[in-house]
C-alpha atoms as a PDB file:
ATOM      1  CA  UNK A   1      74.528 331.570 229.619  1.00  0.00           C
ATOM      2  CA  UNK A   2      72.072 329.857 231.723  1.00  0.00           C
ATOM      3  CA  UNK A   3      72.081 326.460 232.946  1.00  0.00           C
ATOM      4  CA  UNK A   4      69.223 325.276 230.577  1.00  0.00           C
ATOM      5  CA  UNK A   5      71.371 326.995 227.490  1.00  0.00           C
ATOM      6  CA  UNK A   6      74.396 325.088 228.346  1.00  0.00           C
ATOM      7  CA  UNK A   7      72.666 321.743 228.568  1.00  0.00           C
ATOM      8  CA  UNK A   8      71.477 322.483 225.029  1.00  0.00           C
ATOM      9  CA  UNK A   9      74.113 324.061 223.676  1.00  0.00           C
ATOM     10  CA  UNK A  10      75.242 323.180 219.886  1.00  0.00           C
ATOM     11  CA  UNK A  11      72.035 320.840 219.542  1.00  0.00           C
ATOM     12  CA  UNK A  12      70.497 321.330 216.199  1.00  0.00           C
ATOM     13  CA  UNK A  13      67.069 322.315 217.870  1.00  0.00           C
ATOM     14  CA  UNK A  14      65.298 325.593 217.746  1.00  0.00           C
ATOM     15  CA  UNK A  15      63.232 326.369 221.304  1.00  0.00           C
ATOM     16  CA  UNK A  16      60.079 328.322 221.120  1.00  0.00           C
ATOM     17  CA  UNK A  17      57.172 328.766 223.169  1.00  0.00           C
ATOM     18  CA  UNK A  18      53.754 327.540 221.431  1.00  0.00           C
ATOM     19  CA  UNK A  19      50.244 327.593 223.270  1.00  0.00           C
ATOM     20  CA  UNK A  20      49.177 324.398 223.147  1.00  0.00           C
ATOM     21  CA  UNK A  21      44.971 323.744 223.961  1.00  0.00           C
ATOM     22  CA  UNK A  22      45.690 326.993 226.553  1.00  0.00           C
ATOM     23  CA  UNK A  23      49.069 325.851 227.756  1.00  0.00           C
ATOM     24  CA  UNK A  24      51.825 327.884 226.775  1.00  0.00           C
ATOM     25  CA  UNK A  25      54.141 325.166 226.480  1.00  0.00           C
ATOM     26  CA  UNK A  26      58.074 324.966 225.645  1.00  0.00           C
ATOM     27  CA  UNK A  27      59.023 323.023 222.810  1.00  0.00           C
ATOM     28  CA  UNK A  28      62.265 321.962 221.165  1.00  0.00           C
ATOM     29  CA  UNK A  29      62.206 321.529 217.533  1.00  0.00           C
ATOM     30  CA  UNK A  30      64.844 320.546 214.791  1.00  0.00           C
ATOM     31  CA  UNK A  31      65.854 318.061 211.861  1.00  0.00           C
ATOM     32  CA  UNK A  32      64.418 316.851 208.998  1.00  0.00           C
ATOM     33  CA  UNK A  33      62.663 313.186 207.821  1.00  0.00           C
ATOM     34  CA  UNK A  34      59.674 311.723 209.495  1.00  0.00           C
ATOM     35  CA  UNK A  35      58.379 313.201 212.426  1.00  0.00           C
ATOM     36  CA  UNK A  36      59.433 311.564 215.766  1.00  0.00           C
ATOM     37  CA  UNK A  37      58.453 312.937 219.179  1.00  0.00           C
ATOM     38  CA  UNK A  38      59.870 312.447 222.692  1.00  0.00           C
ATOM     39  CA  UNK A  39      58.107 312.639 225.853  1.00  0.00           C
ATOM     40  CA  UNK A  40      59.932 312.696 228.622  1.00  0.00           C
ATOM     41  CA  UNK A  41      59.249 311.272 231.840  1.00  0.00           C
ATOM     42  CA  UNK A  42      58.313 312.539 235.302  1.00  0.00           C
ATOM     43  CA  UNK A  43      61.640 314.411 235.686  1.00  0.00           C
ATOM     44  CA  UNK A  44      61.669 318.392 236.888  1.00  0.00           C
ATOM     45  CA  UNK A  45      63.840 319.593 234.223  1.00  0.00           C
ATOM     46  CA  UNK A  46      61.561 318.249 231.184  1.00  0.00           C
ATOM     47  CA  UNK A  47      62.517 317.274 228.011  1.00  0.00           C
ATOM     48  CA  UNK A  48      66.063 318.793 228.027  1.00  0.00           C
ATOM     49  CA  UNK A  49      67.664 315.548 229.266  1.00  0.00           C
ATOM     50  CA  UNK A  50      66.899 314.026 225.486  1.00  0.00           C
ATOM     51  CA  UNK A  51      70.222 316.097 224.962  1.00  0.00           C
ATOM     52  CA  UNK A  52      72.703 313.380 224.380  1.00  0.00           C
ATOM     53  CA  UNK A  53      70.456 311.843 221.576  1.00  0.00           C
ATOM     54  CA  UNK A  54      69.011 314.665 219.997  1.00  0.00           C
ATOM     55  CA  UNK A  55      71.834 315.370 217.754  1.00  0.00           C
ATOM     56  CA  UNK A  56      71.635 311.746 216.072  1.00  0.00           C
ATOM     57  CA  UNK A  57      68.184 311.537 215.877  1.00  0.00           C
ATOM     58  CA  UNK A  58      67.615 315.028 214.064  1.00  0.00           C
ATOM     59  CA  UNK A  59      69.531 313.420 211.205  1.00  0.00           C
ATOM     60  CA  UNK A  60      66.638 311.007 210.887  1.00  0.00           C
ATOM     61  CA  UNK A  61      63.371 312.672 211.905  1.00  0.00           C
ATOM     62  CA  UNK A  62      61.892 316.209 212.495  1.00  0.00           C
ATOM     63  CA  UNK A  63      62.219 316.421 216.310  1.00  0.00           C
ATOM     64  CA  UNK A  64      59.450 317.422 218.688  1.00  0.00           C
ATOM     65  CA  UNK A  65      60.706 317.602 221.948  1.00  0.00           C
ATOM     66  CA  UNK A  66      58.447 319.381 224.063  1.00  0.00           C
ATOM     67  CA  UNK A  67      58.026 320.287 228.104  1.00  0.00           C
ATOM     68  CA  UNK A  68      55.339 318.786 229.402  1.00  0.00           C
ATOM     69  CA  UNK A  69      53.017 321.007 231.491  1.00  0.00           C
ATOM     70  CA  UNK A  70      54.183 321.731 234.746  1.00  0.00           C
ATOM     71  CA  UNK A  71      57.428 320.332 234.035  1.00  0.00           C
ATOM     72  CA  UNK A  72      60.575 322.352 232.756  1.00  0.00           C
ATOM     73  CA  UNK A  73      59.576 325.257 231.262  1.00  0.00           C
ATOM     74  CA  UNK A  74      55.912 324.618 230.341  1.00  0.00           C
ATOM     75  CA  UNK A  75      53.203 326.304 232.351  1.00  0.00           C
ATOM     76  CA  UNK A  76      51.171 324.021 234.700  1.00  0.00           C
ATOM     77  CA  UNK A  77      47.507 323.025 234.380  1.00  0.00           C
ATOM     78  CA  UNK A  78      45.439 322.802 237.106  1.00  0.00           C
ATOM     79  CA  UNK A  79      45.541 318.962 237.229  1.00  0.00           C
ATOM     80  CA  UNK A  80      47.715 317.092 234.404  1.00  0.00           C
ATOM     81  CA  UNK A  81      45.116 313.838 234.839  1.00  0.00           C
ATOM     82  CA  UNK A  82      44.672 311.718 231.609  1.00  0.00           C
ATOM     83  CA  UNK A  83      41.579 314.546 229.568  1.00  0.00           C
ATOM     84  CA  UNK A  84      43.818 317.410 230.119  1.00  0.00           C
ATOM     85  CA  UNK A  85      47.104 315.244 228.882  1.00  0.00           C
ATOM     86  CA  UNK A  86      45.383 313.973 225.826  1.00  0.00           C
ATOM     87  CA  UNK A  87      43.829 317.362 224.885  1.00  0.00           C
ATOM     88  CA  UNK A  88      47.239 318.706 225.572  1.00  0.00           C
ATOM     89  CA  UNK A  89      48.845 316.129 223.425  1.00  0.00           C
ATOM     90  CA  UNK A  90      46.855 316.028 220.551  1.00  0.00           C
ATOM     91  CA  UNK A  91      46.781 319.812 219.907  1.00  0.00           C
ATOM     92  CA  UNK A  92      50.539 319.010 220.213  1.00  0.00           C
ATOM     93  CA  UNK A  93      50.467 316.869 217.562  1.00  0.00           C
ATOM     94  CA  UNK A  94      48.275 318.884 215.195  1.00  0.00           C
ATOM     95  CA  UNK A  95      50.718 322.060 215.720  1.00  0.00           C
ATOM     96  CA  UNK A  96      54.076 320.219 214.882  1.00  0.00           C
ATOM     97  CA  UNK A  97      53.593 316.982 212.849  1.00  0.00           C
ATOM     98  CA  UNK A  98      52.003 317.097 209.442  1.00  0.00           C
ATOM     99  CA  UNK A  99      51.832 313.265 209.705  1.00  0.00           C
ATOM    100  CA  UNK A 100      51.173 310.548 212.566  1.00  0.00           C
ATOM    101  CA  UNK A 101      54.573 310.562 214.360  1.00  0.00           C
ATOM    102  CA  UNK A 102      56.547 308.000 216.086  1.00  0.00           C
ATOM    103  CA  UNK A 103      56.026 308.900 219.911  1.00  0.00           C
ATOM    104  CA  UNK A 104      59.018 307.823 222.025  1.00  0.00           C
ATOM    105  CA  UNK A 105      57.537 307.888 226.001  1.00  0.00           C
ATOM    106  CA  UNK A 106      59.291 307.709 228.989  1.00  0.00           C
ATOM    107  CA  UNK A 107      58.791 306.479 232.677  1.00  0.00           C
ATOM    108  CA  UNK A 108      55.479 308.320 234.306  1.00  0.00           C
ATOM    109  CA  UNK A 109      54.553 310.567 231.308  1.00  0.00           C
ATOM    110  CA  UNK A 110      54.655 306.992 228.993  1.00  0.00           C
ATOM    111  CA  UNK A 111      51.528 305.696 231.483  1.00  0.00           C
ATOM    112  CA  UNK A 112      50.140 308.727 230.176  1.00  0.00           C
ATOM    113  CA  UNK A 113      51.005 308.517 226.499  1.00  0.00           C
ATOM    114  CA  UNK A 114      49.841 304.649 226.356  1.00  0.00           C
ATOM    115  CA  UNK A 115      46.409 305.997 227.380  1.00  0.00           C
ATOM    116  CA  UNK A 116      46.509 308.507 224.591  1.00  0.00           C
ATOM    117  CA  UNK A 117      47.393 305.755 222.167  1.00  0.00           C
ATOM    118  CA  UNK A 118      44.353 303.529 223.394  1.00  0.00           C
ATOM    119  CA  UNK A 119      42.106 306.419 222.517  1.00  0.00           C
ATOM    120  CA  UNK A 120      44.000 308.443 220.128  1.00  0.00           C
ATOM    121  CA  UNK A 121      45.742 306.136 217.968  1.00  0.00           C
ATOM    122  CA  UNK A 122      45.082 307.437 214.540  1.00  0.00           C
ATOM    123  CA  UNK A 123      47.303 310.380 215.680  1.00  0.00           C
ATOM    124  CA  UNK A 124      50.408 308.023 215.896  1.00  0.00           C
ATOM    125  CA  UNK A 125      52.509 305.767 213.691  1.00  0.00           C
ATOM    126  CA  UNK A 126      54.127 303.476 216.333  1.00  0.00           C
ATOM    127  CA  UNK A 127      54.435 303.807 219.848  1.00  0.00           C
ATOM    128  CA  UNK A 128      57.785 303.410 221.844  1.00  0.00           C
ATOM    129  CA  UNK A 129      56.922 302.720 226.098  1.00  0.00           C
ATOM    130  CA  UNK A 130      60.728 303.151 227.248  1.00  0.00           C
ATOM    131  CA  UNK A 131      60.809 302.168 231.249  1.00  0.00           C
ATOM    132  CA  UNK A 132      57.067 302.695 232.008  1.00  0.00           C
ATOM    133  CA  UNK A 133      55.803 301.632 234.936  1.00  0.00           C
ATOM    134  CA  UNK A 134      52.013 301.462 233.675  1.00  0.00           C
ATOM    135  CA  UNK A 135      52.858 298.715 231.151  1.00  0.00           C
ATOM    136  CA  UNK A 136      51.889 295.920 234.395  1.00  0.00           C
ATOM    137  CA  UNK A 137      51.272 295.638 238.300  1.00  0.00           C
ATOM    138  CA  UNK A 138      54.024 297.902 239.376  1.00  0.00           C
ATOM    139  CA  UNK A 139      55.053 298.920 243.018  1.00  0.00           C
ATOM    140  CA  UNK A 140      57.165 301.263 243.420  1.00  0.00           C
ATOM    141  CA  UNK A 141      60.255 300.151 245.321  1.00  0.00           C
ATOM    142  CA  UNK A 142      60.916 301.057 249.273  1.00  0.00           C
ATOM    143  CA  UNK A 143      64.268 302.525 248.578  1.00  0.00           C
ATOM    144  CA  UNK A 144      63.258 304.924 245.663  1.00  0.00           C
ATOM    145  CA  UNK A 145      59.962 305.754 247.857  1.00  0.00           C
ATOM    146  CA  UNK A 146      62.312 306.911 250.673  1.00  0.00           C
ATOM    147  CA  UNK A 147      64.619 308.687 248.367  1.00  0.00           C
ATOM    148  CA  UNK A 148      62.015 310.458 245.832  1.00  0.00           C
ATOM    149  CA  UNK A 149      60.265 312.128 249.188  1.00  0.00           C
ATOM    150  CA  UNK A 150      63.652 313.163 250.732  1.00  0.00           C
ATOM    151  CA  UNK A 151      64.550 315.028 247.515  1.00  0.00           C
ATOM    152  CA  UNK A 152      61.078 316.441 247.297  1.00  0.00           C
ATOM    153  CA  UNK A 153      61.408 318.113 250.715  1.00  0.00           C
ATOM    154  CA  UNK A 154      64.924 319.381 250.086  1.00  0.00           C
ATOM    155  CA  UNK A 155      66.180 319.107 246.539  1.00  0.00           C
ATOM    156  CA  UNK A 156      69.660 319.413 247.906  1.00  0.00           C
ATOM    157  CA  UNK A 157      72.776 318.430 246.006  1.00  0.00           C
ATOM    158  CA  UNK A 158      73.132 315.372 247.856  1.00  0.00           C
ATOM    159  CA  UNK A 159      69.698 314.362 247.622  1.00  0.00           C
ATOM    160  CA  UNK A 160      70.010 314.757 244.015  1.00  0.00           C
ATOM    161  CA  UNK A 161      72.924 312.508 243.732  1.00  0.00           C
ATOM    162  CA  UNK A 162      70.908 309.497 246.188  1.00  0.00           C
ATOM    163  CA  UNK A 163      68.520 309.893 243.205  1.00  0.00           C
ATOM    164  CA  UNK A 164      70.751 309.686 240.023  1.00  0.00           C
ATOM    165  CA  UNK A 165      72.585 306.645 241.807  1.00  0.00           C
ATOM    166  CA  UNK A 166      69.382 305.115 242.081  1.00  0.00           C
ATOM    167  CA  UNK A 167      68.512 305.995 237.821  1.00  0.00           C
ATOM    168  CA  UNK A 168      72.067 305.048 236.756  1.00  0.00           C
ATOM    169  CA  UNK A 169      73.643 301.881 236.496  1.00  0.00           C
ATOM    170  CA  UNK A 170      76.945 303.352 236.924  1.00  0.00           C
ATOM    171  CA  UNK A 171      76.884 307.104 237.775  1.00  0.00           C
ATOM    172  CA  UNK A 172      80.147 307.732 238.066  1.00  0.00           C
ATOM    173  CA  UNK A 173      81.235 306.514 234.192  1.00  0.00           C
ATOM    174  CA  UNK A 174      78.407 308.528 232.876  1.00  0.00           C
ATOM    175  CA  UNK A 175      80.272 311.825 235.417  1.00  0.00           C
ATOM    176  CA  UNK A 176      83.220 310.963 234.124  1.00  0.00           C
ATOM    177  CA  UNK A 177      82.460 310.898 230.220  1.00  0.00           C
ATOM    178  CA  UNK A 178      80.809 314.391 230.332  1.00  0.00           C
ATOM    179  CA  UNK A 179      81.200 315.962 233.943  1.00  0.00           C
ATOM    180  CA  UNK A 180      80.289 319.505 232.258  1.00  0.00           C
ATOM    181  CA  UNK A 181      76.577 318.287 230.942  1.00  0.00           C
ATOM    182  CA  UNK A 182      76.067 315.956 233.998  1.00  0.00           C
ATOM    183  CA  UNK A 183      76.513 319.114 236.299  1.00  0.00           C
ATOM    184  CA  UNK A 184      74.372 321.268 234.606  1.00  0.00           C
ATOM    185  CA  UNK A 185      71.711 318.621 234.111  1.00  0.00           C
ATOM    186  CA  UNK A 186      71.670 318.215 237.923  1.00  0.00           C
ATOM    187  CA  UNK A 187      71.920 321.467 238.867  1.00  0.00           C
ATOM    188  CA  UNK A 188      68.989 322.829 236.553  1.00  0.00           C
ATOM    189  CA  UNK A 189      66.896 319.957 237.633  1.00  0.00           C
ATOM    190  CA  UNK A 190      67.479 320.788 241.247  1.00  0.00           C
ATOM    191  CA  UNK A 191      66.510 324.113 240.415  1.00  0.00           C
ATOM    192  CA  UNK A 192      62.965 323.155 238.757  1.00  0.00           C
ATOM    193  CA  UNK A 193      62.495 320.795 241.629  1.00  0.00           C
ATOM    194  CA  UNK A 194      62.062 324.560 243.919  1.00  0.00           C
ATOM    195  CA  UNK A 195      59.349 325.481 241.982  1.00  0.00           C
ATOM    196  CA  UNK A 196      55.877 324.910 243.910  1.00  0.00           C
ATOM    197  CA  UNK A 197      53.876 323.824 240.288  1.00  0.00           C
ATOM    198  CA  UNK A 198      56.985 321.447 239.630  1.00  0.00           C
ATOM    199  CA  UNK A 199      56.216 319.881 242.660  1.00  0.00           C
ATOM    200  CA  UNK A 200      52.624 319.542 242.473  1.00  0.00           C
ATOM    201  CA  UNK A 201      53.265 318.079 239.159  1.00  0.00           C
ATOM    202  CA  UNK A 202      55.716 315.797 240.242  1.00  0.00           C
ATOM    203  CA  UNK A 203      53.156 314.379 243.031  1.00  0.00           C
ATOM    204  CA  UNK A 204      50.395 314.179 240.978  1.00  0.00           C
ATOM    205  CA  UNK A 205      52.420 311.983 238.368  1.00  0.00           C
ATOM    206  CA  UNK A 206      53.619 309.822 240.821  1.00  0.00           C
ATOM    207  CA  UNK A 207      50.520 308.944 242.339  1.00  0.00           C
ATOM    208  CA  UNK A 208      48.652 308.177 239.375  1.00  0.00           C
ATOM    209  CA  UNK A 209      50.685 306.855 236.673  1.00  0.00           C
ATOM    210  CA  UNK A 210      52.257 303.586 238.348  1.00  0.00           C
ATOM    211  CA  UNK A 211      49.080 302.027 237.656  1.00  0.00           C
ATOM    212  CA  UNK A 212      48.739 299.596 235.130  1.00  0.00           C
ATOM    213  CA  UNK A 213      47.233 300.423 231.684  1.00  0.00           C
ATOM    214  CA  UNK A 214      44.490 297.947 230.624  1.00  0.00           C
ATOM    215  CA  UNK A 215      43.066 299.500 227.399  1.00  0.00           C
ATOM    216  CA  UNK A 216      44.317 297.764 224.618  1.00  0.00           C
ATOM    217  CA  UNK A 217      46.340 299.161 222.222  1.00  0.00           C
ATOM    218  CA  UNK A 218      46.149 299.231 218.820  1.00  0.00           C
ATOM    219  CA  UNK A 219      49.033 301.257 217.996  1.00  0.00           C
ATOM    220  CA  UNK A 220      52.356 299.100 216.907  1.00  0.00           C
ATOM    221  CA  UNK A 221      54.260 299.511 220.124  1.00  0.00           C
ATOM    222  CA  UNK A 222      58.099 298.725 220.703  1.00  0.00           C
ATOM    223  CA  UNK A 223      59.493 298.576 224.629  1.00  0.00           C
ATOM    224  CA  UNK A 224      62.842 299.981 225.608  1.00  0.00           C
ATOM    225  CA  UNK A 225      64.556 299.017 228.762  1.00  0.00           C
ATOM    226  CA  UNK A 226      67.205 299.024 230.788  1.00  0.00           C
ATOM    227  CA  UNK A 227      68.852 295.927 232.270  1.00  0.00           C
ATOM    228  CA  UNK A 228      69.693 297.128 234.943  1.00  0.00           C
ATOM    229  CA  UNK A 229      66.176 299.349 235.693  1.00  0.00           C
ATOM    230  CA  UNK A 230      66.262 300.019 239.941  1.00  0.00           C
ATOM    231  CA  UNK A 231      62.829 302.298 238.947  1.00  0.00           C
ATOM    232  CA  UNK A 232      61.215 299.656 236.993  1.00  0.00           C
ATOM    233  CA  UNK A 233      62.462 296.563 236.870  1.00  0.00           C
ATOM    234  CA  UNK A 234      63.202 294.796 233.406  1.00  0.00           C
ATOM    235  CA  UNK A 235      60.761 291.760 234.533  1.00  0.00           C
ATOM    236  CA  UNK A 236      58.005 293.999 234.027  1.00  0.00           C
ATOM    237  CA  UNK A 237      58.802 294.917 230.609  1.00  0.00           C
ATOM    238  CA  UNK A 238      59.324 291.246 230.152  1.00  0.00           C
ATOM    239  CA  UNK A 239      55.967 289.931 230.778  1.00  0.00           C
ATOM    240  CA  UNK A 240      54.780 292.775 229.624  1.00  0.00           C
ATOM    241  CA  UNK A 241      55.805 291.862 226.336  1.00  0.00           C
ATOM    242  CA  UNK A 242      54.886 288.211 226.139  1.00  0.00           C
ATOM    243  CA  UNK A 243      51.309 288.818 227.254  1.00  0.00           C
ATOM    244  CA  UNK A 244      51.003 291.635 224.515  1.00  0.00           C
ATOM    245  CA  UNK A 245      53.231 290.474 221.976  1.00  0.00           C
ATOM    246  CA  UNK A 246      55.284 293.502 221.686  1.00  0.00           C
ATOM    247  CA  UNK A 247      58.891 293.465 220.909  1.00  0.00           C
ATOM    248  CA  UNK A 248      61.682 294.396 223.852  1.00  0.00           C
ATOM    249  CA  UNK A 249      64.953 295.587 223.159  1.00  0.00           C
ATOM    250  CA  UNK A 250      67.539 295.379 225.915  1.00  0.00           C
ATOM    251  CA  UNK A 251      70.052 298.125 226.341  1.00  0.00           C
ATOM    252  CA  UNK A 252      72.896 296.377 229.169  1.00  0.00           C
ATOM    253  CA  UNK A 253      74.823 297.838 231.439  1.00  0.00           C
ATOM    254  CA  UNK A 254      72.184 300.759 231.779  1.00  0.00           C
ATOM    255  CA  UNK A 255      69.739 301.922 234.500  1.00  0.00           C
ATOM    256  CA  UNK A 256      66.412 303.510 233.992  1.00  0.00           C
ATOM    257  CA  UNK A 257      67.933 306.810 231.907  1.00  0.00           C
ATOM    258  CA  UNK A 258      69.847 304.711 229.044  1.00  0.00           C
ATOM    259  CA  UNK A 259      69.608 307.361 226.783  1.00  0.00           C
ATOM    260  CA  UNK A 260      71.871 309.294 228.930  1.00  0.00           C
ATOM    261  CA  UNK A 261      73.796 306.717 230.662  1.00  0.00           C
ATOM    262  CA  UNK A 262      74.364 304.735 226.725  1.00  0.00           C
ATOM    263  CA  UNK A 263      73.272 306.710 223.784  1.00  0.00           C
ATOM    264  CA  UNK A 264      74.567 305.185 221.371  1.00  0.00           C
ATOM    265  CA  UNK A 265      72.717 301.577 222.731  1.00  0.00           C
ATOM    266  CA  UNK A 266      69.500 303.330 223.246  1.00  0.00           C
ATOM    267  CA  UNK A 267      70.193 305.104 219.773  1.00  0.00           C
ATOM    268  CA  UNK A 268      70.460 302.034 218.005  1.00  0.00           C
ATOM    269  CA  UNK A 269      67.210 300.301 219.897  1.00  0.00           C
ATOM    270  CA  UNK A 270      65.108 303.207 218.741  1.00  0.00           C
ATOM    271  CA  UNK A 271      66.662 302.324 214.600  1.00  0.00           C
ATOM    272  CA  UNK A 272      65.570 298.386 215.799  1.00  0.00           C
ATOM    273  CA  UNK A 273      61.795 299.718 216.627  1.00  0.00           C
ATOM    274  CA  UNK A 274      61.851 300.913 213.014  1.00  0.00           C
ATOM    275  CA  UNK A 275      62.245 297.695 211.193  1.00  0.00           C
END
């Protein structure tokens, strides 16, 4: 069994490989109910670290959880700037969902997706921007600067673990509740983070989705943050959400990963952005 197929293991999601506008892209699919699609953020390993949620949420919604390109297992593109993402995304869409989905983004790729929805929004039901830094003026912090290049460089196992400290409120509960997925998630991510196109991608993210998104939005959007966010900070989200008048819910005790770090909070956040 490979490291990807044990952090998957027992999830009730079928993986195939789709070509999406040209991009043969990986894509997790599963459940039944209205269609609800998560995008994860920029992370190496992709959308595998929806794991400890998936389960719940399949009883609710068809699942679309796919790679994005460059990331995981999905091929790269040449550049993933914001034509190729939305061309990307809305052939996504058209394979997958027979209806406008709920779109669930996270960190970098969600500066992404809230373009999308300025432009695209007929293809979505609601939005849900979950710790994005393009939702205001964000600066990315010293600390994570410093640690982000070291693990880019060398993606050793203790550069990986300066990293998770940094995503995590508390690291070491979340190690201790399930040691055998945390290790594997780790491990495969280090192992994508080898991978010359992973790290292109990962670059190019960086440097161009922590600015701030000024189209407006038409789309009902929900925010979903972490109190304790060391990536990006819960003030953002905060004014943010006064200045646009879209609701925040507040998962505590969590860092910038809550759906790993408290699923069942971050589980019952995503039910709130329904009402």
């Amino acid at each position: 069994m490979t490291v990807r197929e044990r952090l998957l293991q027992g999830l009730p999601v079928d993986e195939r490989r789709i070509d999406v506008n040209d991009v043969s892209t990986v894509v997790l699919e599963g459940g039944d109910g209205p269609p609800l699609v998560l995008l994860h953020g920029g992370i190496e390993c992709g959308g595998v670290y929806w794991a400890p949620v998936i389960p719940r949420l399949a009883e609710l919604h068809q699942l679309v959880v796919p790679d994005v390109p460059g990331l995981g297992e999905s091929d790269p593109v040449a550049r993933l700037d914001q034509a190729t993402f939305n061309g990307w995304l809305n052939a996504l869409l058209e394979l997958t969902c027979d209806q406008p989905p709920t779109l669930i983004a996270h960190s970098l790729v969600g500066t992404l997706a809230a373009r999308f929805a300025a432009t695209h929004g007929e293809q979505l039901q609601r939005l849900v921007l979950y710790g994005v830094p393009g939702v205001g003026p964000y600066r990315l912090p010293i600390g994570l600067q410093v640690i982000a290049v070291r693990f880019a460089l060398r993606p050793s196992e203790a550069n990986m673990e300066r990293f998770e400290r940094w995503a995590f409120a508390d690291l070491d509960s979340v190690r201790r509740r399930t040691p055998d997925w945390m290790h594997a998630f780790s491990t495969y991510t280090r192992s994508r983070a080898h991978v010359p196109h992973v790290k292109r991608t990962m670059r190019y993210l960086v440097t161009t989705c922590t600015t701030q998104v000024h189209d407006q939005i038409d789309v009902p959007t929900t925010l979903i943050w972490g109190a304790k966010d060391r990536f990006v900070p819960l003030r953002l989200a905060e004014e943010a959400g006064a200045r646009l008048g879209w609701p925040l819910q507040v998962i505590g005790d969590a860092g910038h990963v809550p759906h790993i770090e408290r699923p069942a909070a971050f589980l019952e956040g995503v039910t709130r952005t329904r009402g």
